[in-house]
N, C-alpha and C. Protein backbone atom coordinates (compact mmCIF):
# COMPACT_ATOMS: atom_id res chain seq x y z
N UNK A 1 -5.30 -42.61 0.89
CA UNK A 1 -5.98 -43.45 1.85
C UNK A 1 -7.25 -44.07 1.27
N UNK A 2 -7.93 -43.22 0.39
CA UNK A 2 -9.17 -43.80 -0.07
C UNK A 2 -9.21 -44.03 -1.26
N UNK A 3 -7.94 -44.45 -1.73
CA UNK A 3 -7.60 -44.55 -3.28
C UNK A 3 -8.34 -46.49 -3.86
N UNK A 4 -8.20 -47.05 -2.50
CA UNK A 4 -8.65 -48.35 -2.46
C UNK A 4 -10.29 -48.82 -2.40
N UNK A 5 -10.82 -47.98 -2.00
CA UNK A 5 -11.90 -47.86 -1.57
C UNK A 5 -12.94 -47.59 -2.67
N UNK A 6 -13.94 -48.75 -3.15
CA UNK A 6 -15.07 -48.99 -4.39
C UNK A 6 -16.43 -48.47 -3.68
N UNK A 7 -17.33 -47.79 -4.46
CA UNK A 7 -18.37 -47.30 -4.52
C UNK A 7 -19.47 -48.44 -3.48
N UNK A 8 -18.92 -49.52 -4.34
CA UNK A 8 -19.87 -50.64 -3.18
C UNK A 8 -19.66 -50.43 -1.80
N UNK A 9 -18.03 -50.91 -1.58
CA UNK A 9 -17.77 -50.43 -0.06
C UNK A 9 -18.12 -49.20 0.92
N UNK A 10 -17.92 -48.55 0.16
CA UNK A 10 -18.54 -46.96 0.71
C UNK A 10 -20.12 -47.05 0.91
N UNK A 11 -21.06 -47.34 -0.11
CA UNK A 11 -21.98 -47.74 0.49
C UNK A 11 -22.93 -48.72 1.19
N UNK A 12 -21.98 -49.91 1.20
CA UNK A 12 -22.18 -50.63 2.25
C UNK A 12 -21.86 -50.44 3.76
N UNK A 13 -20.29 -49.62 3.75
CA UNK A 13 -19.93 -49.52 5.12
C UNK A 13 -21.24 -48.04 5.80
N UNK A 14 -21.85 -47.31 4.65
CA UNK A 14 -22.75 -46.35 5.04
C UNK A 14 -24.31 -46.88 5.98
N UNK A 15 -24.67 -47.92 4.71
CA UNK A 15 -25.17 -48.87 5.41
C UNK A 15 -25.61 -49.42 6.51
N UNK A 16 -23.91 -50.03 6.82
CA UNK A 16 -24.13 -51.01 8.38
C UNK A 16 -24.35 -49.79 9.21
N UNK A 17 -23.82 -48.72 9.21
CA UNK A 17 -23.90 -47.48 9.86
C UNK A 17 -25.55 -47.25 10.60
N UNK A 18 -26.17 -47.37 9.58
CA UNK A 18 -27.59 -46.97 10.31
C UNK A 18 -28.20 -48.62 10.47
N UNK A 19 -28.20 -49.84 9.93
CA UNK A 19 -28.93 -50.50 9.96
C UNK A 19 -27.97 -51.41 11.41
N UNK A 20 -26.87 -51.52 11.25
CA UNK A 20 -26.46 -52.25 12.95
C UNK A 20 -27.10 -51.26 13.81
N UNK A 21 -27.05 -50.05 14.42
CA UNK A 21 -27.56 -49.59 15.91
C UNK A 21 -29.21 -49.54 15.88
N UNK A 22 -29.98 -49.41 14.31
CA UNK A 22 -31.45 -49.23 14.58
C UNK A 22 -32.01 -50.57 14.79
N UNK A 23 -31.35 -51.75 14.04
CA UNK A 23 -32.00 -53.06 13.87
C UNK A 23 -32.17 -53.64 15.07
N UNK A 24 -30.41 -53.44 15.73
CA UNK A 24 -30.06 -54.19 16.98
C UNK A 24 -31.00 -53.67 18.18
N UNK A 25 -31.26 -52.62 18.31
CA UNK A 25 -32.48 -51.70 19.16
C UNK A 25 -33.62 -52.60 19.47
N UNK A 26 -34.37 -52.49 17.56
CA UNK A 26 -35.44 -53.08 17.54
C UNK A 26 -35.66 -54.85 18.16
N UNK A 27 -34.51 -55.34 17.95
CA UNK A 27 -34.09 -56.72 18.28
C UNK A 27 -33.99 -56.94 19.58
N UNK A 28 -32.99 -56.28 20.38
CA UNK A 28 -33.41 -56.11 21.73
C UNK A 28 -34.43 -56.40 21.96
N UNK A 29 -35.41 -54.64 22.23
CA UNK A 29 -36.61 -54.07 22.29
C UNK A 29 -37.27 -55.56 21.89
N UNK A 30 -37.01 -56.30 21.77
CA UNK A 30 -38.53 -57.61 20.94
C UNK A 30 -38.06 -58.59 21.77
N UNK A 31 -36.59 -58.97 22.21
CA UNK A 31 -35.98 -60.08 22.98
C UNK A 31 -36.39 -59.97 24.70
N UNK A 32 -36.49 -58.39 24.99
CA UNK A 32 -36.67 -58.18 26.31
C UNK A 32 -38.31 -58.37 26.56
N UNK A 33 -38.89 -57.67 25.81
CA UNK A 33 -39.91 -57.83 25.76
C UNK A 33 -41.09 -57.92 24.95
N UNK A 34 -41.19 -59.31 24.37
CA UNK A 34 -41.71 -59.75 22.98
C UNK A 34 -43.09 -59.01 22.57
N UNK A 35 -44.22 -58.82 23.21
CA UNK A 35 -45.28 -57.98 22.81
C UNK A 35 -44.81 -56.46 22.52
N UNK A 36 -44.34 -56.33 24.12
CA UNK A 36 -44.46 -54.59 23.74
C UNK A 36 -43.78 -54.56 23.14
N UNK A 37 -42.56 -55.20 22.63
CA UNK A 37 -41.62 -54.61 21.67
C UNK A 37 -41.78 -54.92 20.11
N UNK A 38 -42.48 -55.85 20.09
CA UNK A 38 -43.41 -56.26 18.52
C UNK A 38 -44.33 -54.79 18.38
N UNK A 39 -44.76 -54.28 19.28
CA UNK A 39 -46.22 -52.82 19.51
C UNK A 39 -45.45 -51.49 19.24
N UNK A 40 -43.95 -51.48 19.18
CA UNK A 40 -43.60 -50.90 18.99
C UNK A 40 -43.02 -50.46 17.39
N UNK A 41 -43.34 -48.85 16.86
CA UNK A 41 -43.15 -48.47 15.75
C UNK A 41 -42.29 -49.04 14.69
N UNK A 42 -41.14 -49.46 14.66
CA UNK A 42 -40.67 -50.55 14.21
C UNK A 42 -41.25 -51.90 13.28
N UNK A 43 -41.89 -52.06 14.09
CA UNK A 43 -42.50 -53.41 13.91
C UNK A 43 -44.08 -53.66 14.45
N UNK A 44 -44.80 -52.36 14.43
CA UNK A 44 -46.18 -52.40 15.38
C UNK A 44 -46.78 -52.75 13.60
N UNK A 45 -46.70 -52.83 12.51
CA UNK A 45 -47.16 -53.31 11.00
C UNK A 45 -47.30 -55.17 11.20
N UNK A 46 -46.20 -55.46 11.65
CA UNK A 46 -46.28 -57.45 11.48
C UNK A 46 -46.99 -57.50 12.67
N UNK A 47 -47.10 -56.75 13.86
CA UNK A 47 -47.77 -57.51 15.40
C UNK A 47 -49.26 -57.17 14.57
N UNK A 48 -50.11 -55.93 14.11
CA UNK A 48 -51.46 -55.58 13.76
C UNK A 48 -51.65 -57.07 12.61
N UNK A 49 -50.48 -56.77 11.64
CA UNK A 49 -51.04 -58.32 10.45
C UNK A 49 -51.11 -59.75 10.96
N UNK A 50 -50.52 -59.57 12.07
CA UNK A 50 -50.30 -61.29 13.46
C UNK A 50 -51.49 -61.35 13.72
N UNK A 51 -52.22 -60.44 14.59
CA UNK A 51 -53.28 -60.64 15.42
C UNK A 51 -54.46 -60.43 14.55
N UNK A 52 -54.41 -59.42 13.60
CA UNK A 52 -55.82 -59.14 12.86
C UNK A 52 -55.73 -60.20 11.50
N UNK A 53 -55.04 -60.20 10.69
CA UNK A 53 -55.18 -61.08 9.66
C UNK A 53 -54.80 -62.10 9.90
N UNK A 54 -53.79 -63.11 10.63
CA UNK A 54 -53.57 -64.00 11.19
C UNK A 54 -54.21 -65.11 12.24
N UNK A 55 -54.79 -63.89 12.87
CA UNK A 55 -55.22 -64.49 14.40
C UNK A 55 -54.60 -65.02 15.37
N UNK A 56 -53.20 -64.64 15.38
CA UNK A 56 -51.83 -65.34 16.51
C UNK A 56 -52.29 -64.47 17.52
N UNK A 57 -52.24 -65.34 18.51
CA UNK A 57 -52.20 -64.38 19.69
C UNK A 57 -51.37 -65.71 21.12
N UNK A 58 -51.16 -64.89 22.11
CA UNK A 58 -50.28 -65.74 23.08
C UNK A 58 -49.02 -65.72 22.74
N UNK A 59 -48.60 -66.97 22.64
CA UNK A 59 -47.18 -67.89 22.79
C UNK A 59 -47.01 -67.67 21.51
N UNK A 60 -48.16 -68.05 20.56
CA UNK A 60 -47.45 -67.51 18.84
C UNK A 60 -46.90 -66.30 18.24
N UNK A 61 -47.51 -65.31 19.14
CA UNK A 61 -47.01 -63.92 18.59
C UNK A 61 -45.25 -63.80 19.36
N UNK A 62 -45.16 -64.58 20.56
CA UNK A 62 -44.17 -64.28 20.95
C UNK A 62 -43.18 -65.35 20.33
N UNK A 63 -43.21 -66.35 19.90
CA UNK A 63 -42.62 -66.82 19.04
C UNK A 63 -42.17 -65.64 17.29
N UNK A 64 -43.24 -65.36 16.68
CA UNK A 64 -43.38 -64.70 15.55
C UNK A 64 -42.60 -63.64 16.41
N UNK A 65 -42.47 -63.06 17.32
CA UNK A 65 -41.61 -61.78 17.42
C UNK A 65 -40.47 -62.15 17.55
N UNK A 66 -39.87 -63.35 18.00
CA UNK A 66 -38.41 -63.73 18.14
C UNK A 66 -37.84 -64.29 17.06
N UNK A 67 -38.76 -64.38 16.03
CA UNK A 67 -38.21 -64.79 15.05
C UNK A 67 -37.98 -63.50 13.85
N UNK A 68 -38.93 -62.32 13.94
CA UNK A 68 -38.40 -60.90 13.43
C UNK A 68 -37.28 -60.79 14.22
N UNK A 69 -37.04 -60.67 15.32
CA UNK A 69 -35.49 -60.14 16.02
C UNK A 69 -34.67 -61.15 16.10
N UNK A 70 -34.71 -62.19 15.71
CA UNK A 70 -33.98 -63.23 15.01
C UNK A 70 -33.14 -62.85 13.66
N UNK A 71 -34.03 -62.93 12.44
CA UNK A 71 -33.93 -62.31 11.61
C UNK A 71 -33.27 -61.01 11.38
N UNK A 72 -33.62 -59.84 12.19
CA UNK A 72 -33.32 -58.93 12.53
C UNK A 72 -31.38 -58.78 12.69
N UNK A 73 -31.36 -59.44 13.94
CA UNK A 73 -29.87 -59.69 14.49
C UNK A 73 -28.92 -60.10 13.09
N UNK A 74 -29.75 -61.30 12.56
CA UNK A 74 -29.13 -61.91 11.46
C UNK A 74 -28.52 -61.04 10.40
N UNK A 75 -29.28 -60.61 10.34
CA UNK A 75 -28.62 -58.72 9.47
C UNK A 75 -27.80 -58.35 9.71
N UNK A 76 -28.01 -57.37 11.02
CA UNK A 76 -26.92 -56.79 11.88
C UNK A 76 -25.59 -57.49 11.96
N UNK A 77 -25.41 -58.74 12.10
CA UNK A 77 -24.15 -59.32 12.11
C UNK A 77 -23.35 -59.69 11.08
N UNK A 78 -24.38 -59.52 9.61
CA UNK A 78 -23.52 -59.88 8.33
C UNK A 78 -23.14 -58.47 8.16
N UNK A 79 -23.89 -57.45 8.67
CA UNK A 79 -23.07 -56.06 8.27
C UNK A 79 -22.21 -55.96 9.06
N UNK A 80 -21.82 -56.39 10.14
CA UNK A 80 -21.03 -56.58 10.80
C UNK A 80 -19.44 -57.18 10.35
N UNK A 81 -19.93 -58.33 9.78
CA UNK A 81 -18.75 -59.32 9.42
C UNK A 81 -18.29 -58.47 7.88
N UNK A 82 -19.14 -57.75 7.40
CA UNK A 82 -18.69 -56.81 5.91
C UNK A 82 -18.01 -55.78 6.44
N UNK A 83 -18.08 -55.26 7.72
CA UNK A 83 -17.85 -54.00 8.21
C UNK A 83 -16.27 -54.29 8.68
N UNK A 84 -16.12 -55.75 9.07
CA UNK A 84 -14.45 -55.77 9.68
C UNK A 84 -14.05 -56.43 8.37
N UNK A 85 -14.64 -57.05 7.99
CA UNK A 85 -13.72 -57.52 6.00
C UNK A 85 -13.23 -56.44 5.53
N UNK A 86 -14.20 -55.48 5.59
CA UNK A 86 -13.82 -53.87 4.94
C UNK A 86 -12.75 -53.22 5.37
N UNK A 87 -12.30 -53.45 6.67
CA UNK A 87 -11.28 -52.83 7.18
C UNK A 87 -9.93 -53.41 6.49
N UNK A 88 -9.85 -54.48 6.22
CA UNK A 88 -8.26 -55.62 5.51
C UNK A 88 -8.34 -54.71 4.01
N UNK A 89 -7.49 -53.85 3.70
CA UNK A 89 -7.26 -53.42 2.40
C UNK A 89 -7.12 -54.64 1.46
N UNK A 90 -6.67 -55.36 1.51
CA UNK A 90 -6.17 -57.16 0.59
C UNK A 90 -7.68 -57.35 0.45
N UNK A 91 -8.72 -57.10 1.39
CA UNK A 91 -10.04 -57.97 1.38
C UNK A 91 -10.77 -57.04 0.58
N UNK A 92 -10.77 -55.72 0.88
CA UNK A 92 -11.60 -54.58 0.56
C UNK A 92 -11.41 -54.22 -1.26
N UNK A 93 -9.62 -54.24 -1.69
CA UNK A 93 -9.75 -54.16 -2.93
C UNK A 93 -10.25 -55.52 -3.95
N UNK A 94 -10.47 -56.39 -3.43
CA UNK A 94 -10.87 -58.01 -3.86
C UNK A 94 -12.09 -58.19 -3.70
N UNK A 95 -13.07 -57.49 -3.29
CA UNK A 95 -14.24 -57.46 -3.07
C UNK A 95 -14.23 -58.07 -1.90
N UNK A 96 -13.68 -59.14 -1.02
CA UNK A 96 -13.81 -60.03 0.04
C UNK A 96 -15.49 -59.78 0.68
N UNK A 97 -15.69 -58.48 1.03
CA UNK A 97 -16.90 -58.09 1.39
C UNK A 97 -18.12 -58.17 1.02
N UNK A 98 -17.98 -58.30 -0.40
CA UNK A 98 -19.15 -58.63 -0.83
C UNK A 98 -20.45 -59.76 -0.41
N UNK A 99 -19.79 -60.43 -0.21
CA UNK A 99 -20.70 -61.96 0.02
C UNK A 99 -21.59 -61.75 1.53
N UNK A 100 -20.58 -61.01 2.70
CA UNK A 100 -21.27 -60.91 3.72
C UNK A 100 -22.11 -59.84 3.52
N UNK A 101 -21.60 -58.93 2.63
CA UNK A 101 -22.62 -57.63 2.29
C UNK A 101 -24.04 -58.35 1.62
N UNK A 102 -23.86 -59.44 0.76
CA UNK A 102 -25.05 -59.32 -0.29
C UNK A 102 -25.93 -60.22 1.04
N UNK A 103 -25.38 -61.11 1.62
CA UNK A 103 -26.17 -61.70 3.17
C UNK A 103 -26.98 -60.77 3.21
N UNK A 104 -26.43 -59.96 3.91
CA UNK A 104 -27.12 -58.89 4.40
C UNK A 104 -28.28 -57.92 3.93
N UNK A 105 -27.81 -57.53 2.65
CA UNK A 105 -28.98 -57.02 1.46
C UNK A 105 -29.94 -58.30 1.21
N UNK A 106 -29.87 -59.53 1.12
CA UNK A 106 -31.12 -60.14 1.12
C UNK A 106 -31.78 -60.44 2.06
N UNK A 107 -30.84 -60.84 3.19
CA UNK A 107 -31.84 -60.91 4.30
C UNK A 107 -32.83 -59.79 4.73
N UNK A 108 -32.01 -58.65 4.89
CA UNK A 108 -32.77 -57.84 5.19
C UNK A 108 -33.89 -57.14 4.18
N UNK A 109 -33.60 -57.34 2.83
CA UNK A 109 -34.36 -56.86 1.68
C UNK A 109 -35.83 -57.42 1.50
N UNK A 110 -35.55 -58.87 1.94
CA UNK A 110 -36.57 -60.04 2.67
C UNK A 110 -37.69 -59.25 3.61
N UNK A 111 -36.68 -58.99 5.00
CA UNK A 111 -37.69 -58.56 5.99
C UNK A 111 -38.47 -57.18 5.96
N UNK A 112 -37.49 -56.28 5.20
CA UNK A 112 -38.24 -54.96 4.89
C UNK A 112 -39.55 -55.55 4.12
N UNK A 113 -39.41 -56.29 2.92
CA UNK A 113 -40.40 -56.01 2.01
C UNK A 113 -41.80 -56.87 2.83
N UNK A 114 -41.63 -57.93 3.29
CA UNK A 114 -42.74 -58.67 4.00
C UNK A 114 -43.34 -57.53 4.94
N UNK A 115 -42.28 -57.02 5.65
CA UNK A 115 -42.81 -55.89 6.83
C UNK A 115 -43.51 -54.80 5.75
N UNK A 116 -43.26 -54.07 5.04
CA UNK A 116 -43.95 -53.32 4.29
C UNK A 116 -45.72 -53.73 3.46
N UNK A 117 -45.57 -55.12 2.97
CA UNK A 117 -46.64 -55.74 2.39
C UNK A 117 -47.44 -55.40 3.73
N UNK A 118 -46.95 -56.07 5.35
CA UNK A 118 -48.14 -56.09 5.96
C UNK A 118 -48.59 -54.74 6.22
N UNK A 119 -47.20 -53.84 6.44
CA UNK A 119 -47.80 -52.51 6.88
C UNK A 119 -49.24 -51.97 5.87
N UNK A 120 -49.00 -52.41 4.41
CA UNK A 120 -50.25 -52.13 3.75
C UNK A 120 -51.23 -52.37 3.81
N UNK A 121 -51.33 -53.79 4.23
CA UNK A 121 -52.41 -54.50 4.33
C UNK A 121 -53.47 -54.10 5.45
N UNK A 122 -52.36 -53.60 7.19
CA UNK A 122 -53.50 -53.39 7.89
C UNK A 122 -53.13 -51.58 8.07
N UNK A 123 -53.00 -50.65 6.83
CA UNK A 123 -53.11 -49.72 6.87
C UNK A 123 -52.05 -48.86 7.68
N UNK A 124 -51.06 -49.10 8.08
CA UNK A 124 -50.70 -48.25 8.70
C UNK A 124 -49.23 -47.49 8.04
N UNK A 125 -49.61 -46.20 7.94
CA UNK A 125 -48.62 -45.55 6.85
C UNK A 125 -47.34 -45.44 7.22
N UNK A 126 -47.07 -44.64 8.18
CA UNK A 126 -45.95 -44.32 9.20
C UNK A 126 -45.30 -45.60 9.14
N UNK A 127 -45.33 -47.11 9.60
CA UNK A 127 -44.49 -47.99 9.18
C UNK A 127 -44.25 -48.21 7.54
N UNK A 128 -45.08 -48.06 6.76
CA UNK A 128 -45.09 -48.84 5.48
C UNK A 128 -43.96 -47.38 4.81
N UNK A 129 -43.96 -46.45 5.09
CA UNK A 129 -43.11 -45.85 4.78
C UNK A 129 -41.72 -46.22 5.00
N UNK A 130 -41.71 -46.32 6.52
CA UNK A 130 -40.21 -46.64 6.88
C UNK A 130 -39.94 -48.16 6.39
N UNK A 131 -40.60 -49.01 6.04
CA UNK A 131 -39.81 -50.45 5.38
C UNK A 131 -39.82 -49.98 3.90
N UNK A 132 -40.71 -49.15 3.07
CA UNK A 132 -40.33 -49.02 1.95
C UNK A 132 -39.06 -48.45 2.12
N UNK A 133 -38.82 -47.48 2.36
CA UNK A 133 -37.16 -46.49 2.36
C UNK A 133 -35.97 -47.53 3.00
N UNK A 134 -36.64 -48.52 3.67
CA UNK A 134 -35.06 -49.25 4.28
C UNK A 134 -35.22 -50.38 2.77
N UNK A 135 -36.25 -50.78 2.41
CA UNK A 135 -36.37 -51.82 0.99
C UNK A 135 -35.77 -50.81 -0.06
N UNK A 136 -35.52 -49.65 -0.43
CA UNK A 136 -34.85 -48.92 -0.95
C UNK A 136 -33.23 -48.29 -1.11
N UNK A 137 -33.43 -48.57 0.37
CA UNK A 137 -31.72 -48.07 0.24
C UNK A 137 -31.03 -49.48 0.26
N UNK A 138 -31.56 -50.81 1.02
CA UNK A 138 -30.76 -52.05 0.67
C UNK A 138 -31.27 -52.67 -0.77
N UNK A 139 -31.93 -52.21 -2.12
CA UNK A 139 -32.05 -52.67 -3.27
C UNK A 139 -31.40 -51.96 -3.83
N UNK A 140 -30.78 -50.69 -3.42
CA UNK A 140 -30.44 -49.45 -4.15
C UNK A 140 -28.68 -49.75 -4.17
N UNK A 141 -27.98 -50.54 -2.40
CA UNK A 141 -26.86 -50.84 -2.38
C UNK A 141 -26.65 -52.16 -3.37
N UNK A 142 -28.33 -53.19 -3.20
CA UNK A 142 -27.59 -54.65 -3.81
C UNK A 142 -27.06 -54.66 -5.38
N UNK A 143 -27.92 -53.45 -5.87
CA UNK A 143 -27.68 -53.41 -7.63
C UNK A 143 -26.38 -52.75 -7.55
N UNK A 144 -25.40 -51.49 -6.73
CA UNK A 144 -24.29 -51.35 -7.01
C UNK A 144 -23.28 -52.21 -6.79
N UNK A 145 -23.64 -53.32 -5.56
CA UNK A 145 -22.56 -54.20 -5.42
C UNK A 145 -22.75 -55.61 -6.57
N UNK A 146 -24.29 -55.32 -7.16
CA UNK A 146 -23.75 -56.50 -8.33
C UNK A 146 -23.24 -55.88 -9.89
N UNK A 147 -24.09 -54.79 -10.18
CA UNK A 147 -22.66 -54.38 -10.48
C UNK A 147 -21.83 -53.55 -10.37
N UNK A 148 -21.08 -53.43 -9.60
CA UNK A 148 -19.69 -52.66 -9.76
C UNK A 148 -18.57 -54.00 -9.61
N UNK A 149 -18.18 -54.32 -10.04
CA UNK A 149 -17.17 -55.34 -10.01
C UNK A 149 -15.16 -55.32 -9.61
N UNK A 150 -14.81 -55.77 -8.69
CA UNK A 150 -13.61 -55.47 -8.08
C UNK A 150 -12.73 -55.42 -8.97
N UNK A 151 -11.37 -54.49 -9.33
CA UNK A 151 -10.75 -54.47 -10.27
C UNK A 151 -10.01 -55.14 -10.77
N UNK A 152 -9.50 -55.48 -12.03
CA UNK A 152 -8.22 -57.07 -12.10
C UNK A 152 -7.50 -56.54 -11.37
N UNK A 153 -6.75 -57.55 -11.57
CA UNK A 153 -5.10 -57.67 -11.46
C UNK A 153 -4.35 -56.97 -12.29
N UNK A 154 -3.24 -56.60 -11.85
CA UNK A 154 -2.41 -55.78 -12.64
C UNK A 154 -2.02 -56.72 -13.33
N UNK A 155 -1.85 -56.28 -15.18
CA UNK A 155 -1.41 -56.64 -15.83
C UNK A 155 0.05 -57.36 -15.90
N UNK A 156 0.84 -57.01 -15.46
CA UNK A 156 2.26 -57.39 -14.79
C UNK A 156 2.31 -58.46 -14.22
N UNK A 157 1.17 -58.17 -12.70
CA UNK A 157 1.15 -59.92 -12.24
C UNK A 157 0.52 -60.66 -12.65
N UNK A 158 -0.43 -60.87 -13.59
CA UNK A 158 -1.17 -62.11 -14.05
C UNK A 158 0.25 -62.45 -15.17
N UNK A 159 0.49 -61.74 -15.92
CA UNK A 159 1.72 -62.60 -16.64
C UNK A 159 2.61 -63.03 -15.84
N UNK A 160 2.81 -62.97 -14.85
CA UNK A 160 3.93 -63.51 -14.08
C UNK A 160 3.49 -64.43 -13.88
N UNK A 161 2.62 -64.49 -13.42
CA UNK A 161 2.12 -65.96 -12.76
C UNK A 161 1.37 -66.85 -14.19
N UNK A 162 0.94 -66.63 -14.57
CA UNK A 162 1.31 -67.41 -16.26
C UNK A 162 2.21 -67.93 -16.66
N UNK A 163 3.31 -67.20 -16.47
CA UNK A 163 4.28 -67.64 -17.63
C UNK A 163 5.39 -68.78 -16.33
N UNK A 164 5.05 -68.31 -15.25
CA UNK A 164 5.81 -69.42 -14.43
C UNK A 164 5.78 -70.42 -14.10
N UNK A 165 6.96 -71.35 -14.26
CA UNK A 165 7.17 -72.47 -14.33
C UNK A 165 6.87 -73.49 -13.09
N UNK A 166 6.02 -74.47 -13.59
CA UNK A 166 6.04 -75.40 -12.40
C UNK A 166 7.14 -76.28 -11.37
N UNK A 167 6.83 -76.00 -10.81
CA UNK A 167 8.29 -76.44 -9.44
C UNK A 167 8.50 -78.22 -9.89
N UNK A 168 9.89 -78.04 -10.24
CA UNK A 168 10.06 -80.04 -10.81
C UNK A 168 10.40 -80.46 -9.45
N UNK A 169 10.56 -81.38 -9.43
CA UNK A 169 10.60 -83.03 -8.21
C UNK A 169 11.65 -82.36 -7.72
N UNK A 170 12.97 -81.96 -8.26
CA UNK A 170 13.96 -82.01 -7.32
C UNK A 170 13.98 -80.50 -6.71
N UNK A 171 13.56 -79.63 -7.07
CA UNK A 171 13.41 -78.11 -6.77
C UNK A 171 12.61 -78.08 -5.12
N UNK A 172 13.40 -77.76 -4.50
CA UNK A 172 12.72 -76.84 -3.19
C UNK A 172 11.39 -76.43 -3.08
N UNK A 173 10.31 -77.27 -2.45
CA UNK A 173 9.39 -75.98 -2.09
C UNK A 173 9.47 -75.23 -0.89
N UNK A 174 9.62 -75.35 -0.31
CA UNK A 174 9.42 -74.78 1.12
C UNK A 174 10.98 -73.70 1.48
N UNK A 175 11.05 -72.77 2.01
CA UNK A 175 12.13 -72.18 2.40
C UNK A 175 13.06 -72.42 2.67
N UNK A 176 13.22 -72.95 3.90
CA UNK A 176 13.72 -73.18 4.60
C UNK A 176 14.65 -74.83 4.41
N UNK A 177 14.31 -75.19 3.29
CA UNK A 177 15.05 -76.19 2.44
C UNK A 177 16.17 -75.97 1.40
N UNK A 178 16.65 -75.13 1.71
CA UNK A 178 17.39 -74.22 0.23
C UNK A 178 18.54 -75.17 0.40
């Protein structure tokens, strides 16, 4: 059963695992209610660097918060779209997944690390911890999925399809033409 199954995939599908239900939370939590949910642990690092080093306050912070849970979502759904690619064995041994996976590792590799810079900036540890460790485990997946590379083709079928002959004018393509 898991004879198909590459080191990347495994830890990507580990991945979407924690980052779809915590992200989508935080995303919510910011859509329902843009302050308190910017004030919240998550994301209480970008609302302190908004208002104190920035000076956003009002309509801008609630903009700047819909655009973290913007962002946010944006994640969640490329792990998403890697998470049902992953399921098609045809897609999974071909890498198919990759591309929505690496989406995902930059976008989100993006928002951790900005969220972390600010957590430094206005001191607050408890967040700057948690975006370093999520900037860790999605730099830690993007270097195995660039490299670990999907396996050829069996030797057998690439010569087949080499050595075969192009279909002439009068030859059948289609089936159901025989």
């Amino acid at each position: 059963m898991f004879r198909n199954w590459r080191i990347g995939s495994v830890n990507g599908a580990l991945l979407a695992a924690y980052f779809i239900p915590a992200w989508t939370l935080v995303a919510f939590n910011i859509m329902v209610a843009p302050v308190h949910g910017l004030y919240e642990r998550p994301s209480v690092a970008v609302a302190l660097f908004l208002s104190d080093h920035l000076q956003m306050a009002g309509m801008s912070t609630v903009r700047a918060a819909w655009l973290l849970a913007l962002g946010r979502l944006t994640v969640v759904v490329f792990f998403a779209i890697s998470l049902a690619l992953l399921c098609i064995p045809r897609v999974r041994k071909n890498g198919g997944s990759d591309e929505a996976l690496g989406i995902a590792l930059a976008i989100g590799s993006l928002i951790s690390f900005t969220s972390m810079l600010m957590a430094s900036k206005v001191g607050e540890m408890a967040a700057l911890r948690l975006h370093a460790t999520e900037l860790l485990l999605l730099l830690g997946a993007a270097i195995v999925v660039v490299i670990e590379r999907p396996a050829p083709a069996p030797k057998n079928v690439r010569e087949a399809v080499e050595t075969a002959a192009p279909l002439a004018l009068e030859q059948a393509e289609l089936l159901h033409n025989g």
